[in-house]
C-alpha atoms as a PDB file:
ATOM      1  CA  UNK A   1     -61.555  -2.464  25.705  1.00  0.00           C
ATOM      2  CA  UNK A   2     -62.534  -0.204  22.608  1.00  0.00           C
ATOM      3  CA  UNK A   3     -60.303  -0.894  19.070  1.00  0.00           C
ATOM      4  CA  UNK A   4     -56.701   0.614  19.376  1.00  0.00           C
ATOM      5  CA  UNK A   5     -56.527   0.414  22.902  1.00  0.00           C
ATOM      6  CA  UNK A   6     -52.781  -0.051  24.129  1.00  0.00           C
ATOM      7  CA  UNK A   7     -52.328  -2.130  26.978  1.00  0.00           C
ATOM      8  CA  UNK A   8     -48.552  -2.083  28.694  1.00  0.00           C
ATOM      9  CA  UNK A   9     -47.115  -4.190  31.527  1.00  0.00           C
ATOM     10  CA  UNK A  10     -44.642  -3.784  34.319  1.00  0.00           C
ATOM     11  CA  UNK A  11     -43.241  -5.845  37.005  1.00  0.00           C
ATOM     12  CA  UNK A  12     -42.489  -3.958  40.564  1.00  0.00           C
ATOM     13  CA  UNK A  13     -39.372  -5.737  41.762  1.00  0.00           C
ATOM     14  CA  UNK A  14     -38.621  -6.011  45.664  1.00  0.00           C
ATOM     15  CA  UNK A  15     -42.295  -5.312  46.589  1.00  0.00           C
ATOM     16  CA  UNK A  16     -45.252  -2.599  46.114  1.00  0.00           C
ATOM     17  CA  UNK A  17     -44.734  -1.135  48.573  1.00  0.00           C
ATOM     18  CA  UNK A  18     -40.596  -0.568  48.744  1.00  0.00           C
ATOM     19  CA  UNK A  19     -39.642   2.771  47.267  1.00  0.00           C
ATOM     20  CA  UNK A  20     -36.289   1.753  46.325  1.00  0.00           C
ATOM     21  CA  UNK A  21     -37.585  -1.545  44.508  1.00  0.00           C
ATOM     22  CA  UNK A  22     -37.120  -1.348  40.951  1.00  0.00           C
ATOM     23  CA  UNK A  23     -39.929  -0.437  38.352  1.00  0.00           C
ATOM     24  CA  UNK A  24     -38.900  -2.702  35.209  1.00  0.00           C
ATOM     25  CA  UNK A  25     -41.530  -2.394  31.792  1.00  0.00           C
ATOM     26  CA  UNK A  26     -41.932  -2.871  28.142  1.00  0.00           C
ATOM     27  CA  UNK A  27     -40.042  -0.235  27.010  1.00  0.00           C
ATOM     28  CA  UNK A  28     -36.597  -0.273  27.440  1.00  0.00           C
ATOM     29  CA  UNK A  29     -35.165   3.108  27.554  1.00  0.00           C
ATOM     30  CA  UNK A  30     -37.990   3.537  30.627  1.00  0.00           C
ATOM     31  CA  UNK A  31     -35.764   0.908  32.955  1.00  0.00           C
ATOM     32  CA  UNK A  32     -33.637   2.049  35.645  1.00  0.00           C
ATOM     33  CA  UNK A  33     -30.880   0.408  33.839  1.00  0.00           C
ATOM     34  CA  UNK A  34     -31.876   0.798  30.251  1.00  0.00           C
ATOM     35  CA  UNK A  35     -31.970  -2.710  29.754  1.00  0.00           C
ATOM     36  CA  UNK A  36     -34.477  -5.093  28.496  1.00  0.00           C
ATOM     37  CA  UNK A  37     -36.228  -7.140  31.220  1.00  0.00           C
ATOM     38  CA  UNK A  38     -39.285  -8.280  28.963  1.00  0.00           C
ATOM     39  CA  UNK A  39     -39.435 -10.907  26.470  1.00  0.00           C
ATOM     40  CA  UNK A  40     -42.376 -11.871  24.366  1.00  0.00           C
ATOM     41  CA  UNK A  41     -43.671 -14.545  21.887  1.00  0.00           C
ATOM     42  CA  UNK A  42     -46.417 -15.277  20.019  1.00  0.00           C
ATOM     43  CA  UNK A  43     -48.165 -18.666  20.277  1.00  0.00           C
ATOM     44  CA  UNK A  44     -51.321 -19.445  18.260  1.00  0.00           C
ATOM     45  CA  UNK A  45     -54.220 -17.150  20.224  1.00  0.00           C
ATOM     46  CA  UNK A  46     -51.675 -16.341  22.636  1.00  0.00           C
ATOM     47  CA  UNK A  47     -48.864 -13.671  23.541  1.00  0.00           C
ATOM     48  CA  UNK A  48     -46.130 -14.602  26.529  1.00  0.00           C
ATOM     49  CA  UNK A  49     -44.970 -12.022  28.163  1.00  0.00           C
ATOM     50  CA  UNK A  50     -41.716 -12.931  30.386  1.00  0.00           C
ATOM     51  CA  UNK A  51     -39.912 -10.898  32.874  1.00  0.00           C
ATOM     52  CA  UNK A  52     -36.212 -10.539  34.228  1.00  0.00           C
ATOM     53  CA  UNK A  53     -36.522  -9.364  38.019  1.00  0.00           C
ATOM     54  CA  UNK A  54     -33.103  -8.328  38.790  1.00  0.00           C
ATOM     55  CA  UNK A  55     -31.265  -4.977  38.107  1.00  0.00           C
ATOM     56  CA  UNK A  56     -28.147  -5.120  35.149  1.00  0.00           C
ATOM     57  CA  UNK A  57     -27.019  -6.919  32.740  1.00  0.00           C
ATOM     58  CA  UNK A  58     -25.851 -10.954  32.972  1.00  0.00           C
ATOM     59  CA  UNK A  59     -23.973 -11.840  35.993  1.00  0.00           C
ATOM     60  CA  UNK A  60     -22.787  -8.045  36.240  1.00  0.00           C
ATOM     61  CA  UNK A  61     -22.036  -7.284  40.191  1.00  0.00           C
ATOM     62  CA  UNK A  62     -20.893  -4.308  41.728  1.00  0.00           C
ATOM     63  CA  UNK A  63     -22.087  -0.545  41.651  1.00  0.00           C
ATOM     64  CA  UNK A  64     -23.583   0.306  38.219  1.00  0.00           C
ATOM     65  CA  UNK A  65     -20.982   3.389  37.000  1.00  0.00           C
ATOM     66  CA  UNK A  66     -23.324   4.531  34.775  1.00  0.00           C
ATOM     67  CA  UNK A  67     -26.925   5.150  37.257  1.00  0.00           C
ATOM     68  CA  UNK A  68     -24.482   4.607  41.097  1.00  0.00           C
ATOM     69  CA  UNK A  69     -27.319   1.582  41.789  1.00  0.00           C
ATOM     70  CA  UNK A  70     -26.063  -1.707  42.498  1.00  0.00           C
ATOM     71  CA  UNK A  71     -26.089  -4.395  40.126  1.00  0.00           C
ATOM     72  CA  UNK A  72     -28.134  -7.771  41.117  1.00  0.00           C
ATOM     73  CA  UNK A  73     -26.392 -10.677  39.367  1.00  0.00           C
ATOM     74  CA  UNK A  74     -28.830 -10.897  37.083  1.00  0.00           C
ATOM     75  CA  UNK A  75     -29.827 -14.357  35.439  1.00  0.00           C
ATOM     76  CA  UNK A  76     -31.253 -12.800  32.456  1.00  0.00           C
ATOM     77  CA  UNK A  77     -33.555 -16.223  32.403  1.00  0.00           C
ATOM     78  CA  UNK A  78     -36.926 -14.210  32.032  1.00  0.00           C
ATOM     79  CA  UNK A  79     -38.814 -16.569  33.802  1.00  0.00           C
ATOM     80  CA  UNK A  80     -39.128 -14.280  37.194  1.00  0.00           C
ATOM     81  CA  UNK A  81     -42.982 -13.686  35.976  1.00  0.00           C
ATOM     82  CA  UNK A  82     -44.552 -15.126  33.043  1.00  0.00           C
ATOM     83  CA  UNK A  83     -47.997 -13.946  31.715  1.00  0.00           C
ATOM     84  CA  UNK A  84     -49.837 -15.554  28.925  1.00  0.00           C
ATOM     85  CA  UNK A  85     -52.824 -13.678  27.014  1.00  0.00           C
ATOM     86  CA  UNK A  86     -55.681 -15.164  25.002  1.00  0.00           C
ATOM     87  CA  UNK A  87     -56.096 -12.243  22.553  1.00  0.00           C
ATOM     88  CA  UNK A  88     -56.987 -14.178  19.849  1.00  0.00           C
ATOM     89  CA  UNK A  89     -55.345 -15.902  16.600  1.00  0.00           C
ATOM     90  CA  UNK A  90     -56.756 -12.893  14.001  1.00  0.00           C
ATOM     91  CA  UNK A  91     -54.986 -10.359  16.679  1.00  0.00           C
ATOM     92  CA  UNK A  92     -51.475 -12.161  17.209  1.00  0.00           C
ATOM     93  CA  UNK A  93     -50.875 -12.466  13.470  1.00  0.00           C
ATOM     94  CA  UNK A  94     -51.813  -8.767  13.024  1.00  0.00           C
ATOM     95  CA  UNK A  95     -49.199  -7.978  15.697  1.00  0.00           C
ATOM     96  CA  UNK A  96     -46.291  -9.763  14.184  1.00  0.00           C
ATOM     97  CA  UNK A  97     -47.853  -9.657  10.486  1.00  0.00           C
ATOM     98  CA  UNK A  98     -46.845 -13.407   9.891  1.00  0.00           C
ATOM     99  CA  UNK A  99     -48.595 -16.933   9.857  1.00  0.00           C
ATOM    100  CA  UNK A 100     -49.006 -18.301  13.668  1.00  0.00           C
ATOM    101  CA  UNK A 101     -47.205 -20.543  14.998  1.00  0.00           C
ATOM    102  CA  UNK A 102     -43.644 -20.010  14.187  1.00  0.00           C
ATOM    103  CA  UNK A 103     -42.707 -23.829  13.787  1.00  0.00           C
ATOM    104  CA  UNK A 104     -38.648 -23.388  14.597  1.00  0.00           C
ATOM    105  CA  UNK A 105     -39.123 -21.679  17.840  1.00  0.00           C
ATOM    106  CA  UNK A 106     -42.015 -23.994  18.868  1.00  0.00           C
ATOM    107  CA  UNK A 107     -39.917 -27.094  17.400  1.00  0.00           C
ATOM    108  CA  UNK A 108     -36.608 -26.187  19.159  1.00  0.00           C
ATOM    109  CA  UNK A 109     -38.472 -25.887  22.565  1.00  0.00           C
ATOM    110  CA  UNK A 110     -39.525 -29.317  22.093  1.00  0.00           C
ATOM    111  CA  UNK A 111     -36.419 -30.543  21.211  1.00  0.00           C
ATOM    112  CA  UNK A 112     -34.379 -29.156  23.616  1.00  0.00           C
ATOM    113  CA  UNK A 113     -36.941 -30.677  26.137  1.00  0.00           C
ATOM    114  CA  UNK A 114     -36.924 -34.336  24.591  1.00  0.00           C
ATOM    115  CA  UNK A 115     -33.216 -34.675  24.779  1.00  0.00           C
ATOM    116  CA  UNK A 116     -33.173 -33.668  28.759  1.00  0.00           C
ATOM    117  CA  UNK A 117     -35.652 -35.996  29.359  1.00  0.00           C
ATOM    118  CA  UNK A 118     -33.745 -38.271  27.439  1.00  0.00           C
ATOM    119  CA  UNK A 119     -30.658 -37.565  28.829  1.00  0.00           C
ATOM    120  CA  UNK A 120     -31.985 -37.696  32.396  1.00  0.00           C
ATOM    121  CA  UNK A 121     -33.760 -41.373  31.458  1.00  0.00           C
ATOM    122  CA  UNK A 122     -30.773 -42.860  29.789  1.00  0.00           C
ATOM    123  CA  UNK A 123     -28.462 -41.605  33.051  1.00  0.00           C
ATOM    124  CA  UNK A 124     -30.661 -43.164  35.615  1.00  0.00           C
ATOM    125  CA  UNK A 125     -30.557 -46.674  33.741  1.00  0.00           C
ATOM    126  CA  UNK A 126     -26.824 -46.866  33.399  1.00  0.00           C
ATOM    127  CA  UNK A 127     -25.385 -49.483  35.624  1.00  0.00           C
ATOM    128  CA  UNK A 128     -22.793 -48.757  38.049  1.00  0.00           C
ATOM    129  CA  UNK A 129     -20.019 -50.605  39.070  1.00  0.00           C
ATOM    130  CA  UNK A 130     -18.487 -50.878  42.915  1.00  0.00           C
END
């Protein structure tokens, strides 16, 4: 790709090949229900892209009043597809125009990940009584 190329991604929900799945993208205002279903961060040379699959907003049910489509229960977990791109260290801080990586959201990750495992080893090794 030449200099000042723009590269966008999009996840088809429900299929290729179903015309009533969903089309959900980058840009907000472009999804069927105006809402964001992409998520990304910046990690060293890399950018993660996450998506959210289902249609509306958390947990909403129902018939959307605003677009008549029916809501999906969404999650909001944006885990349904996750890309990571090597586009190098030089490029990612040019993107966010800061210093790579951001050590409280890296940190906090780690955290929260240490005191499940944690949690989940100090549970299995308490006794129980009959």
């Amino acid at each position: 790709m030449s200099a000042g190329t723009q590269l966008d991604f999009f996840l088809k929900a429900d299929g290729l090949n179903n015309p009533n799945g969903n089309v959900f993208g980058t840009q907000t205002a472009s999804n069927p229900d105006a809402l964001q279903h992409v998520v990304a961060y910046a990690y060293n040379n890399y950018i993660i892209l996450g998506f959210e699959d289902l249609y509306g907003g958390l947990q909403a049910s129902g018939i959307d009043s605003a677009t008549g489509k029916a809501n999906e229960n969404s999650d909001r977990d944006f885990n349904d597809v996750v890309i990571v791109l090597d586009i190098g260290e030089a490029n990612v801080k040019q993107l966010i125009g800061a210093t790579i990586p951001e050590p409280s959201v890296t940190l906090s990750m780690f955290a929260v990940g240490a005191v499940s495992m944690f949690g989940l080893r100090r549970r299995r090794q308490t006794p129980t009584s009959n």
